[in-house]
C-alpha atoms as a PDB file:
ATOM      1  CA  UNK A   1      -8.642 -27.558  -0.687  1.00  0.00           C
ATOM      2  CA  UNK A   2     -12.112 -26.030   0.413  1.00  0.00           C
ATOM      3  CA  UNK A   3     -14.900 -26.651  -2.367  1.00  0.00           C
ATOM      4  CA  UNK A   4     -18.205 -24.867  -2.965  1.00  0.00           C
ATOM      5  CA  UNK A   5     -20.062 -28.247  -1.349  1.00  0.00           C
ATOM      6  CA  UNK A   6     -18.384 -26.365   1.556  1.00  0.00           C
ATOM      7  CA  UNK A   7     -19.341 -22.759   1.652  1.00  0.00           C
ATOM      8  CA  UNK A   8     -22.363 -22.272  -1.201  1.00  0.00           C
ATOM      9  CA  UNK A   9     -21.396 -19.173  -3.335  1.00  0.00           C
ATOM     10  CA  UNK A  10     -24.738 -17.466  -2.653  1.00  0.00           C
ATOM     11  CA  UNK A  11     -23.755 -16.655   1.233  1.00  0.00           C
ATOM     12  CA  UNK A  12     -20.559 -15.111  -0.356  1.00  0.00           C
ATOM     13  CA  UNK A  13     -21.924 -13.413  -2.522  1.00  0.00           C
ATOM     14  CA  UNK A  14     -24.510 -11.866  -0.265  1.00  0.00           C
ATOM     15  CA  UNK A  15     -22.227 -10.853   2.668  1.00  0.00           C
ATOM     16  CA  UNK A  16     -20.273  -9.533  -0.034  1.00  0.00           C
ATOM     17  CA  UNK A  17     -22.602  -7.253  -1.265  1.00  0.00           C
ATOM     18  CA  UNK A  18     -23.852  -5.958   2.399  1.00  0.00           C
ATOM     19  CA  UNK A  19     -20.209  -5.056   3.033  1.00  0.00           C
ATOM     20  CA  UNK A  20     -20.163  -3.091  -0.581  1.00  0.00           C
ATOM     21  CA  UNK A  21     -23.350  -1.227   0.032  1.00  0.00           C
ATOM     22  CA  UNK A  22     -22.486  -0.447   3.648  1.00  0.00           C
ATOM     23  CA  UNK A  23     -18.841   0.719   3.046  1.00  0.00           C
ATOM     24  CA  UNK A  24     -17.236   0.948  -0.266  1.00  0.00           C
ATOM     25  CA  UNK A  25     -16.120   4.708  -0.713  1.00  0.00           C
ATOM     26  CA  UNK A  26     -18.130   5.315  -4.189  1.00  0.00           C
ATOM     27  CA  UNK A  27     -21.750   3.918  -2.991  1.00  0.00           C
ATOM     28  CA  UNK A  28     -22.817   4.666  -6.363  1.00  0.00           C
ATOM     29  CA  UNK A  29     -20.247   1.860  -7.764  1.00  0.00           C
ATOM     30  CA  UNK A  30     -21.652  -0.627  -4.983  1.00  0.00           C
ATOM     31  CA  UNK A  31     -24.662  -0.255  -6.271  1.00  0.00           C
ATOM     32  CA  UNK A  32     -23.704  -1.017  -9.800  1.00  0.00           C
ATOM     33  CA  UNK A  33     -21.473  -4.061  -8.237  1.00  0.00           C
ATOM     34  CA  UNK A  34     -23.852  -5.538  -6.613  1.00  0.00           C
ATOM     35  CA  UNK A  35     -26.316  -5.885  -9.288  1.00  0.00           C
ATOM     36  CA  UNK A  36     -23.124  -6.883 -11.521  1.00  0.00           C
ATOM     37  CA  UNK A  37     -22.343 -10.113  -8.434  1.00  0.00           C
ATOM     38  CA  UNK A  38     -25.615 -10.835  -8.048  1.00  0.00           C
ATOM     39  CA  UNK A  39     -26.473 -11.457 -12.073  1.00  0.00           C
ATOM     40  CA  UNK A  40     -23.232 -13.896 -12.108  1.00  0.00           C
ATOM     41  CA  UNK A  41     -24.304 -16.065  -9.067  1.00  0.00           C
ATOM     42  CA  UNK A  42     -27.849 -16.065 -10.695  1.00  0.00           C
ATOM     43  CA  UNK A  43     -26.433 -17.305 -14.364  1.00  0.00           C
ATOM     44  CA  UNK A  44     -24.199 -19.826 -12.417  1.00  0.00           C
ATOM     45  CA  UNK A  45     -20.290 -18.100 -12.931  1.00  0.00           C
ATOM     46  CA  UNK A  46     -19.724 -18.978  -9.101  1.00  0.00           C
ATOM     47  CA  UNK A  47     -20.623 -22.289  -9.220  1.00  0.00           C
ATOM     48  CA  UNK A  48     -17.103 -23.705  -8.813  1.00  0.00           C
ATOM     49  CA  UNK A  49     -15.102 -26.545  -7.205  1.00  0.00           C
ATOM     50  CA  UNK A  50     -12.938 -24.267  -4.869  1.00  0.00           C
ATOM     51  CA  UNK A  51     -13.076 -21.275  -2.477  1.00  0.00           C
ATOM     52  CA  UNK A  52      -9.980 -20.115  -4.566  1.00  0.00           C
ATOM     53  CA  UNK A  53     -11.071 -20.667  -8.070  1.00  0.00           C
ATOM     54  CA  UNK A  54     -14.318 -18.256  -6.788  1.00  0.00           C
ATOM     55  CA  UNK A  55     -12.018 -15.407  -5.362  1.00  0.00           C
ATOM     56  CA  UNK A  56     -10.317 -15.133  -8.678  1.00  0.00           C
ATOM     57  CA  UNK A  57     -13.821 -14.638 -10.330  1.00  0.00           C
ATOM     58  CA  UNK A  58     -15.647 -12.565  -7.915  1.00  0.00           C
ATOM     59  CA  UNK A  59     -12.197 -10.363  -7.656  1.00  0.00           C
ATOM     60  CA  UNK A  60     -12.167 -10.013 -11.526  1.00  0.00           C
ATOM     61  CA  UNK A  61     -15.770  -9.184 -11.287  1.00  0.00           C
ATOM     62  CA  UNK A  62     -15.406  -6.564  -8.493  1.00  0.00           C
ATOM     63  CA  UNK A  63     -12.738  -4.780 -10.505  1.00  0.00           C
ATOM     64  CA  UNK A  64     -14.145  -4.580 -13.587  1.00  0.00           C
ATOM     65  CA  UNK A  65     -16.387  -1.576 -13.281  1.00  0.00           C
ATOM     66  CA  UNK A  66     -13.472   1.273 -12.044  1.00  0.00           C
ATOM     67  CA  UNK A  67     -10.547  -0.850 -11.649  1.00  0.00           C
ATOM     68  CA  UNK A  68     -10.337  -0.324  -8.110  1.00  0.00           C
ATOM     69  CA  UNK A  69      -7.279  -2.903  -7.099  1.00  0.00           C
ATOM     70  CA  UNK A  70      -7.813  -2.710  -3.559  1.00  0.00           C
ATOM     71  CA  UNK A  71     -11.518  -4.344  -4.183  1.00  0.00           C
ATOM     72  CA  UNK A  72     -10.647  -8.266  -3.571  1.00  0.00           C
ATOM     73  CA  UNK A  73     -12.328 -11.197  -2.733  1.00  0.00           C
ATOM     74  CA  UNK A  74      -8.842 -12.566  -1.178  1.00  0.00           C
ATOM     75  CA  UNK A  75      -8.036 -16.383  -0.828  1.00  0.00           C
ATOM     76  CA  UNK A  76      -6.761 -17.652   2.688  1.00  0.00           C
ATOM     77  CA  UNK A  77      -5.125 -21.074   2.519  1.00  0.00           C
ATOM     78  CA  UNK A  78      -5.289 -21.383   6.477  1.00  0.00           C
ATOM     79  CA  UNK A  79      -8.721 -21.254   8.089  1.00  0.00           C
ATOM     80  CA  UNK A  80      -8.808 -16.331   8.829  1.00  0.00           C
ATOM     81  CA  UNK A  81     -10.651 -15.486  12.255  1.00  0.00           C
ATOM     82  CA  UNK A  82     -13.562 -13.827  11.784  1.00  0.00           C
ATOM     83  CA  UNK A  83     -12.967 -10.363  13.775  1.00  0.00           C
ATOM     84  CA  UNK A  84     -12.681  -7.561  11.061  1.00  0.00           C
ATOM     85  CA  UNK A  85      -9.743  -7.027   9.992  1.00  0.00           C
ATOM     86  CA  UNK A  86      -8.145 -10.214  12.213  1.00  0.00           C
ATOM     87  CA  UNK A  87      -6.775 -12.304   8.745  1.00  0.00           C
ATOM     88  CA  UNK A  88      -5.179  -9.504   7.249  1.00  0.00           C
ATOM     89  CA  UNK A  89      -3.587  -8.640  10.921  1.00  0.00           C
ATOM     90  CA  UNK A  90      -2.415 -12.612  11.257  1.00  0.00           C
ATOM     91  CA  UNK A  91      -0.891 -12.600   7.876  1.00  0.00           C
ATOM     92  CA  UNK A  92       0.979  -9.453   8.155  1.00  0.00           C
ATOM     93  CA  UNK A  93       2.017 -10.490  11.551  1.00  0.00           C
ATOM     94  CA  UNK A  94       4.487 -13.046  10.216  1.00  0.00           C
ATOM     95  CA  UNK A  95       5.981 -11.139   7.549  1.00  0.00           C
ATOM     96  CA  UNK A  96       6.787  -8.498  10.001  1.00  0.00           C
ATOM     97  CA  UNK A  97       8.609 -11.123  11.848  1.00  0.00           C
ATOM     98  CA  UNK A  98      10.546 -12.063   8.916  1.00  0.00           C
ATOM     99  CA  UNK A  99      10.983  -9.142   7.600  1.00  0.00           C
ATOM    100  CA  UNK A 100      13.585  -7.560  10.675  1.00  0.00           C
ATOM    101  CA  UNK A 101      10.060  -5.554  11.041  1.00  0.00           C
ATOM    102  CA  UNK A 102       9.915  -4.131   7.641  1.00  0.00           C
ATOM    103  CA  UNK A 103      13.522  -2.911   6.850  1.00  0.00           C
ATOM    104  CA  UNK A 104      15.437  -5.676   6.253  1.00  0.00           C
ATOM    105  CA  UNK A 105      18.237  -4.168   4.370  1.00  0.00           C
ATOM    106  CA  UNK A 106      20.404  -0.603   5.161  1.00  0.00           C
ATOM    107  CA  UNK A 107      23.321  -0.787   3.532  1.00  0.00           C
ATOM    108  CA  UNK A 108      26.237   1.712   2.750  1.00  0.00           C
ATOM    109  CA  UNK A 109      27.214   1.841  -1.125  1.00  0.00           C
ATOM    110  CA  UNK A 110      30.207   3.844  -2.601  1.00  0.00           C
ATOM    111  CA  UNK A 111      30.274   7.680  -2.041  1.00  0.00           C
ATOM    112  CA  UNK A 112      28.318   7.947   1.135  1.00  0.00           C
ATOM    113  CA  UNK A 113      25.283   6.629  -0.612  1.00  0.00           C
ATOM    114  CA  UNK A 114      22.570   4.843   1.817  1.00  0.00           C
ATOM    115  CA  UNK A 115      20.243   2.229   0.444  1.00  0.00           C
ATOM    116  CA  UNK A 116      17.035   1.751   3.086  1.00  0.00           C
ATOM    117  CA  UNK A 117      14.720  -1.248   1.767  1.00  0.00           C
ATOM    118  CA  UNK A 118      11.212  -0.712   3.174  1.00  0.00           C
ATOM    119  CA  UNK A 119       9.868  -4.588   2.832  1.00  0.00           C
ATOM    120  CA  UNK A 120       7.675  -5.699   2.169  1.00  0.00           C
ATOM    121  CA  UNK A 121       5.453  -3.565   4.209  1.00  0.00           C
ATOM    122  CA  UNK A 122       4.885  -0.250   5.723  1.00  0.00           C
ATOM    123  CA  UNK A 123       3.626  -2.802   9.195  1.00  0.00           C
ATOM    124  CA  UNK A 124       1.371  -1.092  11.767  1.00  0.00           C
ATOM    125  CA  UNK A 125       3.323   1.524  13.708  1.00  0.00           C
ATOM    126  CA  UNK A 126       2.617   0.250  16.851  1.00  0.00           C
ATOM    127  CA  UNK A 127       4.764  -2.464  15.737  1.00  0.00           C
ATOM    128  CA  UNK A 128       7.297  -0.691  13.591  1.00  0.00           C
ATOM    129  CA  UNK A 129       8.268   2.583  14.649  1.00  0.00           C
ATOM    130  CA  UNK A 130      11.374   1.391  16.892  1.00  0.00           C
ATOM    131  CA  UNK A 131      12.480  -0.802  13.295  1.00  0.00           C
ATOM    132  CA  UNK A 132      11.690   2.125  10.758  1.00  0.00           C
ATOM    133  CA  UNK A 133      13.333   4.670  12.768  1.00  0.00           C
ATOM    134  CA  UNK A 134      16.596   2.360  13.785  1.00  0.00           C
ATOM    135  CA  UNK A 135      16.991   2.000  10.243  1.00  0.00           C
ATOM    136  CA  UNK A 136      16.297   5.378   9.300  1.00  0.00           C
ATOM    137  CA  UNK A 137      18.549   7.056  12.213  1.00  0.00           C
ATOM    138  CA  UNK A 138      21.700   4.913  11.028  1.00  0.00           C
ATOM    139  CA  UNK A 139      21.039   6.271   7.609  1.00  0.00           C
ATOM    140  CA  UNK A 140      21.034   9.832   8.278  1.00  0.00           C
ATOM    141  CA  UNK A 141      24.578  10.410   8.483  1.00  0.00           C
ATOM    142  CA  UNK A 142      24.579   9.108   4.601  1.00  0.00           C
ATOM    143  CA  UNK A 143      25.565  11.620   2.064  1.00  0.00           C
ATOM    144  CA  UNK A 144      22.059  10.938  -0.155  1.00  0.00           C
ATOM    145  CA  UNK A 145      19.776   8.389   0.610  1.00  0.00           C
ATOM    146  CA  UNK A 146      17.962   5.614  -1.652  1.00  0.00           C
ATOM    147  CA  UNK A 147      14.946   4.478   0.212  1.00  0.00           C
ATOM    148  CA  UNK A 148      13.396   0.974  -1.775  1.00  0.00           C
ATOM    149  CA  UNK A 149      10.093   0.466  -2.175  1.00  0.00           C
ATOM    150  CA  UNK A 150      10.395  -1.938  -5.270  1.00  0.00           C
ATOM    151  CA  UNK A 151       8.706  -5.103  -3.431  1.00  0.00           C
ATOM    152  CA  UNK A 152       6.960  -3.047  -0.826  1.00  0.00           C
ATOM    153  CA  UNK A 153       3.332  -3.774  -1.491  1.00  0.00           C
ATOM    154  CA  UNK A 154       1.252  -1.100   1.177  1.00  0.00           C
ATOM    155  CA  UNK A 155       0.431  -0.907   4.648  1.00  0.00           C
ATOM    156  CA  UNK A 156      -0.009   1.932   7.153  1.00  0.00           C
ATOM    157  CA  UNK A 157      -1.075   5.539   6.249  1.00  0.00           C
ATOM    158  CA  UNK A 158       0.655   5.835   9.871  1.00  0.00           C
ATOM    159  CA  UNK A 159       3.689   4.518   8.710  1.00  0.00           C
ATOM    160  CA  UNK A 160       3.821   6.870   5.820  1.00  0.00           C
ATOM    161  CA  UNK A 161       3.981   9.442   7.864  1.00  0.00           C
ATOM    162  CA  UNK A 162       6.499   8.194  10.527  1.00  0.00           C
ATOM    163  CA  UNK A 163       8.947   7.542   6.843  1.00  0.00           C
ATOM    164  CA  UNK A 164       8.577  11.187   6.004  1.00  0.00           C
ATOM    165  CA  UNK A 165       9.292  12.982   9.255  1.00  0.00           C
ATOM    166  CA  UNK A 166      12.815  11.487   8.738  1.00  0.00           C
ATOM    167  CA  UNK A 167      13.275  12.808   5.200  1.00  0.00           C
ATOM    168  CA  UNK A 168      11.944  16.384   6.224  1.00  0.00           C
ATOM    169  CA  UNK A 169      13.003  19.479   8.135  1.00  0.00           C
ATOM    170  CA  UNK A 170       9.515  20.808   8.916  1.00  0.00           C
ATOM    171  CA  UNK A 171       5.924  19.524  10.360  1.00  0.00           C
ATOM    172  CA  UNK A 172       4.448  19.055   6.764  1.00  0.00           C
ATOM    173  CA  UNK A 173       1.042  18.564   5.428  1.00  0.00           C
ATOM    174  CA  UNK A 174       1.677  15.129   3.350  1.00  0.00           C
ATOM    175  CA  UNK A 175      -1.940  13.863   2.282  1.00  0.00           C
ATOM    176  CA  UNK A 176      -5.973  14.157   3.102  1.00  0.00           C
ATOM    177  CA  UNK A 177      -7.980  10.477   3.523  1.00  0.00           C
ATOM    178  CA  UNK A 178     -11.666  11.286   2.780  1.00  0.00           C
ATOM    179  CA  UNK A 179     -13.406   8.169   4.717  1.00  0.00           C
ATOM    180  CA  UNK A 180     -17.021   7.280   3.546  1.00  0.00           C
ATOM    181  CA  UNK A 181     -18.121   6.806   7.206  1.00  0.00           C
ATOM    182  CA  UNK A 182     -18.954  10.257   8.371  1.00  0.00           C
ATOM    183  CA  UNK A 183     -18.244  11.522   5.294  1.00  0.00           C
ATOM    184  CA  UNK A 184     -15.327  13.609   6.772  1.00  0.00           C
ATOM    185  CA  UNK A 185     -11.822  13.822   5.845  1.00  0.00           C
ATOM    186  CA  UNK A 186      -8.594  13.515   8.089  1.00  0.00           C
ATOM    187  CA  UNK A 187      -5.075  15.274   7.217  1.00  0.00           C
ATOM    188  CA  UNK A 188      -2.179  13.141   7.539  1.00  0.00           C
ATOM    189  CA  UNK A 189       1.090  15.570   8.566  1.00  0.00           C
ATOM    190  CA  UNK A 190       4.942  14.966   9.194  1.00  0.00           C
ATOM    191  CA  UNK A 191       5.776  14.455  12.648  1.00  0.00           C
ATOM    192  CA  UNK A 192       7.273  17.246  14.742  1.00  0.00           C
ATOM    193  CA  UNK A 193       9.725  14.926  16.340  1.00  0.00           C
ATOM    194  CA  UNK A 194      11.149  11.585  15.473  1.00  0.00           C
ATOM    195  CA  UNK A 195      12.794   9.201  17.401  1.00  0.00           C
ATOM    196  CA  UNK A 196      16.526   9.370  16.593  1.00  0.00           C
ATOM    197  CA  UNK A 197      18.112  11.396  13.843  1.00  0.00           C
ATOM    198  CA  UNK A 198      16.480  12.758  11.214  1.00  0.00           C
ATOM    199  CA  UNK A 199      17.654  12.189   7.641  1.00  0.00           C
ATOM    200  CA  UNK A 200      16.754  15.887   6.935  1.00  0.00           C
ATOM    201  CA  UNK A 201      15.016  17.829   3.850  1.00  0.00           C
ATOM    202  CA  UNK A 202      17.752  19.022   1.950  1.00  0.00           C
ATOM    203  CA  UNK A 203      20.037  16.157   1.479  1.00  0.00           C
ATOM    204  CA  UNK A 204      19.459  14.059  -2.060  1.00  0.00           C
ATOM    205  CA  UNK A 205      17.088  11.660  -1.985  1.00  0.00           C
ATOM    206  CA  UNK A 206      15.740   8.685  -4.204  1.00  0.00           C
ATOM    207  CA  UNK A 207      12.782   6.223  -4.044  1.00  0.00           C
ATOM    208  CA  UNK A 208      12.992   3.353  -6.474  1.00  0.00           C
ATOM    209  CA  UNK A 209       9.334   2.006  -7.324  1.00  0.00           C
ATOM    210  CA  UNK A 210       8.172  -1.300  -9.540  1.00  0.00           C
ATOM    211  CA  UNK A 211       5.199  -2.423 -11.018  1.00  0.00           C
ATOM    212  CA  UNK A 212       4.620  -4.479  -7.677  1.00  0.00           C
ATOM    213  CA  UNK A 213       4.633  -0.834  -5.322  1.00  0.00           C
ATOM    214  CA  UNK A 214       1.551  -0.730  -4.244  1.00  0.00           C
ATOM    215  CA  UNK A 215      -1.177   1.409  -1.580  1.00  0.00           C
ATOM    216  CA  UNK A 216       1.121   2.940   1.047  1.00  0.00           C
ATOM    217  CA  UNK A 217       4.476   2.328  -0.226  1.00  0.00           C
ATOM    218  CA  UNK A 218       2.498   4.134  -3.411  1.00  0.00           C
ATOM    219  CA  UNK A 219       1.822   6.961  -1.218  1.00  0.00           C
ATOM    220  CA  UNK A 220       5.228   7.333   0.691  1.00  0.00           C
ATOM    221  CA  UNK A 221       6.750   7.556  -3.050  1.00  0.00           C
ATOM    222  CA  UNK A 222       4.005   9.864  -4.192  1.00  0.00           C
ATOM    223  CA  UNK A 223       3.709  11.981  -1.031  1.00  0.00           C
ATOM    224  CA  UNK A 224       7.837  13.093  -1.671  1.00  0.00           C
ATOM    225  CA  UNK A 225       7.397  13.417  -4.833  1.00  0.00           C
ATOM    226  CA  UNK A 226       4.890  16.174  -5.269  1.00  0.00           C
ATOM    227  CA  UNK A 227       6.928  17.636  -2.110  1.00  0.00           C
ATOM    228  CA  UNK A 228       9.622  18.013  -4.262  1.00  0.00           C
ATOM    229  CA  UNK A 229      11.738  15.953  -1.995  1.00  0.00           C
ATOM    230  CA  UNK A 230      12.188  13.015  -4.028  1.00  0.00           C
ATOM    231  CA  UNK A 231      13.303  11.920  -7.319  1.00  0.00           C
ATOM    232  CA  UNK A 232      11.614   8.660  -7.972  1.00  0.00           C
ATOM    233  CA  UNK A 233      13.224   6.278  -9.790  1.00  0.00           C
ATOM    234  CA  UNK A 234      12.322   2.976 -11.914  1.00  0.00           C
ATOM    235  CA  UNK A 235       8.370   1.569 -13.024  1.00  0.00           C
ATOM    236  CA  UNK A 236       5.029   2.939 -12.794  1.00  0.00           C
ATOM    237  CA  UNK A 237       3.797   1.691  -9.508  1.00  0.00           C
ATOM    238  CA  UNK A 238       0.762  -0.872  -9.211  1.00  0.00           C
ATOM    239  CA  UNK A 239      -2.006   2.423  -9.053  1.00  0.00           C
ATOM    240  CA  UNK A 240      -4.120   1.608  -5.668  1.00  0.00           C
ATOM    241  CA  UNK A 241      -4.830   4.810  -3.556  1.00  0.00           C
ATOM    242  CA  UNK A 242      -7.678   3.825  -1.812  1.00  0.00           C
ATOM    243  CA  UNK A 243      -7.445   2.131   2.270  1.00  0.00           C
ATOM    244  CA  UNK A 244      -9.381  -0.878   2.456  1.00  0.00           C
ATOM    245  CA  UNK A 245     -10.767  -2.790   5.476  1.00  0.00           C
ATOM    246  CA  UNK A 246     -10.679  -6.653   5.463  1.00  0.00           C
ATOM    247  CA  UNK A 247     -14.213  -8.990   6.350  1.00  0.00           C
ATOM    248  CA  UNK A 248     -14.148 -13.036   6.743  1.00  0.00           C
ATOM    249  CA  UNK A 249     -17.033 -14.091   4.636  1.00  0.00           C
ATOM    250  CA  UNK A 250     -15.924 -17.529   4.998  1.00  0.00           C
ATOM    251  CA  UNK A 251     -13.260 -19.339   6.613  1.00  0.00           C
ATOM    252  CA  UNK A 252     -10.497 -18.953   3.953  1.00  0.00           C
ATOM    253  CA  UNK A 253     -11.998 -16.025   2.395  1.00  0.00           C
ATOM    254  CA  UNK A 254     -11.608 -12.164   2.980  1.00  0.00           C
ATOM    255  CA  UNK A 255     -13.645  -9.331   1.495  1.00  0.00           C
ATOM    256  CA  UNK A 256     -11.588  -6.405   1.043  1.00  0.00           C
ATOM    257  CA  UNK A 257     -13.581  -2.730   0.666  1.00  0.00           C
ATOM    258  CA  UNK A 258     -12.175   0.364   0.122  1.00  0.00           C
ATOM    259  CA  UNK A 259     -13.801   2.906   3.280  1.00  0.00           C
ATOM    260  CA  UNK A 260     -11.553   6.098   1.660  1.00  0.00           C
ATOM    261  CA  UNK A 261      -9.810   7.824  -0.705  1.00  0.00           C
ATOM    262  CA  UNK A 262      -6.977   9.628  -0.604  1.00  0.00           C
ATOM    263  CA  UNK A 263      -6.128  13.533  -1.853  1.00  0.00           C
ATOM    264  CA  UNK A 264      -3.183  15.050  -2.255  1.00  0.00           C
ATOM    265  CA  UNK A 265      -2.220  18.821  -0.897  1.00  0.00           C
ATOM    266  CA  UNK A 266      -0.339  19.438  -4.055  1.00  0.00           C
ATOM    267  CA  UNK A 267      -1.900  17.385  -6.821  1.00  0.00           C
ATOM    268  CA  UNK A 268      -5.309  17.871  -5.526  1.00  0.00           C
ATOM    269  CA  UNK A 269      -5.767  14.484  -6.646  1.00  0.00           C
ATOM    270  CA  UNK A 270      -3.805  10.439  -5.899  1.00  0.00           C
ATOM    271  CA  UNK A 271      -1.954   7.776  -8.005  1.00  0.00           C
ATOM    272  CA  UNK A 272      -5.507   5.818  -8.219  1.00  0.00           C
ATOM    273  CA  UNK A 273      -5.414   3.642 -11.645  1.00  0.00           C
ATOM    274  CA  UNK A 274      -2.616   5.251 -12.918  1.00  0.00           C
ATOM    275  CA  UNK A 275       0.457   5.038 -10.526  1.00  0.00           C
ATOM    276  CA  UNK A 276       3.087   6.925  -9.035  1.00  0.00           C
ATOM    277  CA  UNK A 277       4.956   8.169 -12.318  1.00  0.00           C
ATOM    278  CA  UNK A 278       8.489   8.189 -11.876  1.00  0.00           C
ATOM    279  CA  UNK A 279      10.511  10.993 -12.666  1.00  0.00           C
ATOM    280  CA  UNK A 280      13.861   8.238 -14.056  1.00  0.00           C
ATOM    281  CA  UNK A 281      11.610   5.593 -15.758  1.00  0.00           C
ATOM    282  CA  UNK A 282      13.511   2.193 -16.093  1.00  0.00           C
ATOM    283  CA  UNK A 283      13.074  -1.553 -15.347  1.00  0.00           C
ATOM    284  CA  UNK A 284      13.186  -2.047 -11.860  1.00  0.00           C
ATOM    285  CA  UNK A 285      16.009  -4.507 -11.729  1.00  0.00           C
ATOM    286  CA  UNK A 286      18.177  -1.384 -12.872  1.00  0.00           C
ATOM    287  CA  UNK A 287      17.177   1.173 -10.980  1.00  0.00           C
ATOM    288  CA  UNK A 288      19.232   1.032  -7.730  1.00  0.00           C
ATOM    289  CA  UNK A 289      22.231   1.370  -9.902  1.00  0.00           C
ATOM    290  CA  UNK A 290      20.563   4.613 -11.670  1.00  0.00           C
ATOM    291  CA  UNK A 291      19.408   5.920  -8.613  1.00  0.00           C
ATOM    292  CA  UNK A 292      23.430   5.586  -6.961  1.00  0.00           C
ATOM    293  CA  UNK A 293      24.408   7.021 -10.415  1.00  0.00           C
ATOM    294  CA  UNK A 294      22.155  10.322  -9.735  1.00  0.00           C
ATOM    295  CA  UNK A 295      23.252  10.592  -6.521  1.00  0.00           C
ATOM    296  CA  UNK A 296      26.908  10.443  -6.857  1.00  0.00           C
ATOM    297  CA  UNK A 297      26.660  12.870  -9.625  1.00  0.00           C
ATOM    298  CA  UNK A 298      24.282  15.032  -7.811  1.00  0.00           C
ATOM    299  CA  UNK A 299      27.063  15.130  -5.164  1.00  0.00           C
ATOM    300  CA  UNK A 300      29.765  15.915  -7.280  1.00  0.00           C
ATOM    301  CA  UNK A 301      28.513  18.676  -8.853  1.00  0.00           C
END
């Protein structure tokens, strides 16, 4: 276990606040953050035994002013590479690996029902376009289509979009990112042509969501959903709609900052703090069933 006779809070704490005041998408929060970390390492709150016991308190403290749940100081057990952006990259690496590359589970249920688990990311597309789009090609021929998000917990904006040019007829305008840098802001749109077989728009579809949906797989579920394409089904989702970009500031510990924010086409406005609402609410562990319930109702009528 790393201890603070290791790594001294105060060069934490001050990388931590150059990387707020340089990047995080509301400067006018950084500023109030920084003030708020640099207070606590004064009255001695970070003066703790390990480099894990001080991520939980300078995480707590960065969220406490809006909430924002993509604002971490995050805990690395192995020793993170110091390129930006390199541990979350390693990390997500091996899950994708794991993970059949992020769709581990299509399955046919009764009454030409399709069940697509998205887990438990939305990887880089680079990596999983030929996964996401083998999965999503041998669902189209399903009569309705549940896609899972319950223990997806975010990933590529990319991604998203890739997802939702299967479950669509038309090029569609799906979200905006405003990024901080440049202050400019960059549409995100339904492909015109997929890779395999398209799902299609008018076929009944169902995302199931949990209280551990979170970022992308947030967006993916909220993006069909004010489409009109989707009926989302189970818990409020975890409520993070802003992209975040990943520093070492020591070797088992990642600042996270939010560069963006993202705005809907529809709602004119994101699941930030609140969550994607769902349209069936019910625990999680019971909403596949209601979802194939819908569906093969739907159908029959």
């Amino acid at each position: 276990m790393t201890t603070l006779t290791k790594l001294e809070p105060a060069p934490v704490i001050d990388e931590t606040a150059r990387l707020l005041t340089e990047h995080y998408v509301f400067p006018e929060v950084a500023e109030q953050l920084v003030g708020l970390l640099r207070r606590r390492l004064a009255e001695g709150a970070y003066d703790v035994e390990a480099a894990e016991e001080l991520a939980g308190l300078v995480t707590a403290d960065l969220q406490s002013v809006n909430g924002d749940r993509h604002l971490r100081l995050k805990h690395h057990v192995d020793p993170v590479p110091t390129k930006e952006g390199a541990a979350t990259l390693e990390s997500m690496r091996r899950d994708f690996d794991a993970s059949l590359g992020g769709a581990p589970r299509v399955q046919l249920l009764d009454g030409g029902v399709a069940v697509v688990e998205l887990a438990p990311m939305l990887f880089p597309l680079e990596w999983a376009a030929e996964p996401l789009g083998a999965a999503l090609t041998l669902a189209s021929r399903a009569q309705a289509l549940i896609v899972d998000l319950r223990a997806n917990r975010g990933g590529d904006p990319d991604a998203v979009a890739f997802v939702c040019s299967y479950l669509l007829d038309e090029r569609t305008h799906l979200n905006t990112m405003y990024w901080r840098r440049g202050e400019r802001s960059e549409q995100s749109w339904s492909l015109p042509h997929v890779p395999g077989a398209r799902f299609g728009g008018s076929k009944p579809l169902y995302v199931l969501s949990s209280t551990s949906t979170f970022s992308a797989a947030e967006e993916l579920a909220y993006d069909l959903q004010q489409l009109g394409r989707a009926v989302v089904v189970g818990e409020p989702s975890r409520g993070g709609a802003h992209p975040c970009q990943g520093w070492t500031v020591h070797p088992h510990l990642e600042a996270t900052v939010p560069v963006g924010r993202a705005v809907n086409p529809v709602s004119s406005t994101n699941w930030e703090g609140t969550g994607v609402q769902p349209d069936v609410p019910c625990a999680a562990t019971e909403a596949l069933d209601r979802a194939h319930a819908l569906a093969l109702a739907r159908l029959a009528a």
